[in-house]
C-alpha atoms as a PDB file:
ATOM      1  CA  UNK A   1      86.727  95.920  74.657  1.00  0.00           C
ATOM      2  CA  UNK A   2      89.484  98.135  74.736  1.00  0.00           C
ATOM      3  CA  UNK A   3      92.723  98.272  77.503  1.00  0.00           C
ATOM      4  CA  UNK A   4      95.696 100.405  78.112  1.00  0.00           C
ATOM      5  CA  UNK A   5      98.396 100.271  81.001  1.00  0.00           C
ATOM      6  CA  UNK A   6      99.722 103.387  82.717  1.00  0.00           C
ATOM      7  CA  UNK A   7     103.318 102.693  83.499  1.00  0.00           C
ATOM      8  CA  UNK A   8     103.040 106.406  85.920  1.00  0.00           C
ATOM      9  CA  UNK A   9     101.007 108.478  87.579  1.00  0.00           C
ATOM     10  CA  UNK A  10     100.007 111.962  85.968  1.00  0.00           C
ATOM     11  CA  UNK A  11      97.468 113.002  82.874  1.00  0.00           C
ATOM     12  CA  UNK A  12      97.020 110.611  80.571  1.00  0.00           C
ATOM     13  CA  UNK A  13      94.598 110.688  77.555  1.00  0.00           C
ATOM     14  CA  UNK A  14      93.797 108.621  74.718  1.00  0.00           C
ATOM     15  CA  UNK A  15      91.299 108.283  71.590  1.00  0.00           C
ATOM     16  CA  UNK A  16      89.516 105.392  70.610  1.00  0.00           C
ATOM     17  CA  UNK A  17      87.033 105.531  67.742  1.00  0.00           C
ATOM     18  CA  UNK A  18      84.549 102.834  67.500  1.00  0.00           C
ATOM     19  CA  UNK A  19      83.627 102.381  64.128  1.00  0.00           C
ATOM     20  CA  UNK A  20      81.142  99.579  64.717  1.00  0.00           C
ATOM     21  CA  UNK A  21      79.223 102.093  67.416  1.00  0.00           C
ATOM     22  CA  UNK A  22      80.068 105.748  65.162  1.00  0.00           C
ATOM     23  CA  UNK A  23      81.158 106.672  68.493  1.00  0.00           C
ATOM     24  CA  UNK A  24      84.977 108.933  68.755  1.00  0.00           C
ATOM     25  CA  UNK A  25      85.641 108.292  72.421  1.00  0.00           C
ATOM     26  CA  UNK A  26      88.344 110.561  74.729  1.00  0.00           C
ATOM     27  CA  UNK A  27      89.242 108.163  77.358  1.00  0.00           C
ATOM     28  CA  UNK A  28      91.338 110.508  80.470  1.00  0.00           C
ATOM     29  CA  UNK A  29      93.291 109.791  83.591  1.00  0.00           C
ATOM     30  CA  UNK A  30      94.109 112.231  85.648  1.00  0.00           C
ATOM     31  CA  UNK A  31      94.308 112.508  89.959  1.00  0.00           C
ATOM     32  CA  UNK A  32      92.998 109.193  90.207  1.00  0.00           C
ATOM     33  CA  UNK A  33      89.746 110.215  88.062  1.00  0.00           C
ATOM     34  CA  UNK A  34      89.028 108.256  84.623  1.00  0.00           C
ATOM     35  CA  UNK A  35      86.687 110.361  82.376  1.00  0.00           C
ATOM     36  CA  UNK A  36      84.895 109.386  78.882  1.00  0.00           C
ATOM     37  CA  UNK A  37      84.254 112.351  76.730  1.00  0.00           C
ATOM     38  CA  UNK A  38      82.544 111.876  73.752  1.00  0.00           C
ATOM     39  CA  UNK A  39      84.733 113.822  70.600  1.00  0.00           C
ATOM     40  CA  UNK A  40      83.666 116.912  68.631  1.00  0.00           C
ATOM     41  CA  UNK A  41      86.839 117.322  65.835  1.00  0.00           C
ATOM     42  CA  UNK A  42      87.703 114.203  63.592  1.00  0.00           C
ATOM     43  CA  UNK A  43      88.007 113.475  60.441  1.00  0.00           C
ATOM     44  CA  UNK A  44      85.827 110.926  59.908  1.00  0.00           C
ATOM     45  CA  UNK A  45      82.731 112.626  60.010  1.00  0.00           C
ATOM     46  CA  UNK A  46      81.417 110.291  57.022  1.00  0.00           C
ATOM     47  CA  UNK A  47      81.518 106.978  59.717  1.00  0.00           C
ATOM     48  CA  UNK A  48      81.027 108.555  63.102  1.00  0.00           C
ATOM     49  CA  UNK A  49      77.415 109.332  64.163  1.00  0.00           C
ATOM     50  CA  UNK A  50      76.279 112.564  64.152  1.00  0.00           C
ATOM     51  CA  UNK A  51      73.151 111.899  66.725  1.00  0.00           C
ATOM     52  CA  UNK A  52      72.450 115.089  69.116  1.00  0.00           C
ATOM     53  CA  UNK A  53      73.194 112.357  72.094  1.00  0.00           C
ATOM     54  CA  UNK A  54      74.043 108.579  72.658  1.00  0.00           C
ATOM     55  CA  UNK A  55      73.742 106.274  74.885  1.00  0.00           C
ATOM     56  CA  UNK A  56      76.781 104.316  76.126  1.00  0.00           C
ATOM     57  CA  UNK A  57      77.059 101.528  78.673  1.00  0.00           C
ATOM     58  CA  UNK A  58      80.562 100.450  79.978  1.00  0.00           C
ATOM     59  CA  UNK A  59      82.673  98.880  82.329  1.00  0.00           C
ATOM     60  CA  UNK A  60      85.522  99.819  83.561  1.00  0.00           C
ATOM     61  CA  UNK A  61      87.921  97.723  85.782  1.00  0.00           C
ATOM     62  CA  UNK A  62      91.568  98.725  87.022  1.00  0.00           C
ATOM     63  CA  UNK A  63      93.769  96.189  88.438  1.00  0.00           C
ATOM     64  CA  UNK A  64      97.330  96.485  90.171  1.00  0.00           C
ATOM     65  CA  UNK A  65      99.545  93.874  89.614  1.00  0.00           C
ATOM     66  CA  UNK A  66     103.036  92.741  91.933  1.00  0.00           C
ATOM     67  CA  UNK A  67     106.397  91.910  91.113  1.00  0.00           C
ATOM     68  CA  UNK A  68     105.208  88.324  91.042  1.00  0.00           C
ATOM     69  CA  UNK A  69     102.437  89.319  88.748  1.00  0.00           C
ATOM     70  CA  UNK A  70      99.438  88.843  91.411  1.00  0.00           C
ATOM     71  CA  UNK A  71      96.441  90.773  91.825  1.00  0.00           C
ATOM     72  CA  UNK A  72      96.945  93.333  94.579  1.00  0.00           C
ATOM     73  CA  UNK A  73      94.619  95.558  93.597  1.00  0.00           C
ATOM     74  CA  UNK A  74      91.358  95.983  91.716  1.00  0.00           C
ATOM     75  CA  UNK A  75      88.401  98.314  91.252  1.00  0.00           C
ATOM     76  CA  UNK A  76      85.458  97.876  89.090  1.00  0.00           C
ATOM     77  CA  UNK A  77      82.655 100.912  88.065  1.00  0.00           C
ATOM     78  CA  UNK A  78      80.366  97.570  87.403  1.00  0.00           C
ATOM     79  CA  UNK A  79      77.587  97.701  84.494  1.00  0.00           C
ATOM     80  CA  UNK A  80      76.522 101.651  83.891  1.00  0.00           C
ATOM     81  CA  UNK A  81      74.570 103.893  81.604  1.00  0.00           C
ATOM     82  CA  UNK A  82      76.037 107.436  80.456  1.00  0.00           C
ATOM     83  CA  UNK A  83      73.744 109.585  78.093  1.00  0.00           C
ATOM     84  CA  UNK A  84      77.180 111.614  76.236  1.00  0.00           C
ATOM     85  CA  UNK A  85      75.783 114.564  73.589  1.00  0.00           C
ATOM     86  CA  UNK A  86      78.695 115.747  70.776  1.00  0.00           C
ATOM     87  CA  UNK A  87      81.567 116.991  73.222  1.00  0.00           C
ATOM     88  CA  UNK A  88      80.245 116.124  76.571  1.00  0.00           C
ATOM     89  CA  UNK A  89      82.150 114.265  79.006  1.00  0.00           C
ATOM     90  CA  UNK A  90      81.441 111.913  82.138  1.00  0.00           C
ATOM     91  CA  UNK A  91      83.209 110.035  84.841  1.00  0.00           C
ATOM     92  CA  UNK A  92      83.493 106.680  84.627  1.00  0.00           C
ATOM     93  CA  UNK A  93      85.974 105.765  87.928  1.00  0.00           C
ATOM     94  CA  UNK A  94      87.050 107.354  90.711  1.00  0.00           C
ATOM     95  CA  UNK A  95      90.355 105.269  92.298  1.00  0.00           C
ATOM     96  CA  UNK A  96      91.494 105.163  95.677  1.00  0.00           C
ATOM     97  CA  UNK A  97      94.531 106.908  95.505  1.00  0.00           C
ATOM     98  CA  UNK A  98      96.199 105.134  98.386  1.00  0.00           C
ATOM     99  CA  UNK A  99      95.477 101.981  97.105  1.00  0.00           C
ATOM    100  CA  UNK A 100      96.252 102.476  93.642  1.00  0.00           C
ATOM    101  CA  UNK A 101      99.591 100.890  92.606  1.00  0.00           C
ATOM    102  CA  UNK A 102     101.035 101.806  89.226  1.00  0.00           C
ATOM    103  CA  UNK A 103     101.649 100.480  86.970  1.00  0.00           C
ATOM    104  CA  UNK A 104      98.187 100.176  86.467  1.00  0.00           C
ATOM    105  CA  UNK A 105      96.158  98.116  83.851  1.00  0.00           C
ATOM    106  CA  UNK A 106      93.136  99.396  82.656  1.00  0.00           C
ATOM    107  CA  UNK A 107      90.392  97.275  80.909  1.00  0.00           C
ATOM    108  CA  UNK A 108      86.828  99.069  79.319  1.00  0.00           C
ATOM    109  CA  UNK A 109      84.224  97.666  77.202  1.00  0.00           C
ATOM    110  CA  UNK A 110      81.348  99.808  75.623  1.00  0.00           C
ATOM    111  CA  UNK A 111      78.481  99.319  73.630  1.00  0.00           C
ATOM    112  CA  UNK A 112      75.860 101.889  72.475  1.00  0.00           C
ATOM    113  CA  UNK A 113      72.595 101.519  74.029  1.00  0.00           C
ATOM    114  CA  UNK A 114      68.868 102.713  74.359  1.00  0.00           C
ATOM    115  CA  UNK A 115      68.356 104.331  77.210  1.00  0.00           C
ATOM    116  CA  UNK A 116      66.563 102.197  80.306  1.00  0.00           C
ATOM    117  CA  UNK A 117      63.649 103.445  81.729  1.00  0.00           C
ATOM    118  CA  UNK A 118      64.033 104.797  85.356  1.00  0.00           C
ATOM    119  CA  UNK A 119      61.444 103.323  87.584  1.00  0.00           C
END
């Protein structure tokens, strides 16, 4: 599980590097779009997996908060699958942009998965 809070709106990018998973994630925020891109440069090559592709599944879920600290909005991607080979990206959210009310928290899990079957 990972969180961040954007105080404005504009581009916004961060890294996280999951050492448990081997996965170097580039989380992005940008026009009311948050994107997962999976890294190519880093310098821990020796801990990160090196697999052609991987399979991530994640949740994302954005909130808005008031001044007295209540919910006023939320948005949730729900349970997904992304397949993410060495420096491919995905998107993860797409916001409402005239409900979205900054600032705006920002929670994600992940977890590397096998990939389910499509029936």
């Amino acid at each position: 599980r990972c969180g961040r809070m954007l105080q404005i709106d504009g581009q916004h990018m961060w890294r996280w590097t999951g050492f448990n998973a081997g996965l170097d994630l580039i989380i992005s925020y940008e026009h009311y779009r948050i994107t997962i891109k999976r890294n190519t440069l880093n310098e821990h090559t020796a801990v990160l997996s090196n697999h052609p592709t991987r399979n991530v599944a994640f949740r994302v879920t954005v909130a808005s908060l008031n001044d007295q600290k209540q919910k006023i909005y939320e948005e949730t991607s729900g349970i997904k699958q992304v397949s993410l080979a060495i420096g491919q990206s995905a998107e993860l959210l797409l916001l409402d942009p005239i409900l979205t009310v900054f600032p705006l928290y920002l929670a994600f899990s992940f977890v590397v998965t096998t990939p389910i079957p499509h029936e």
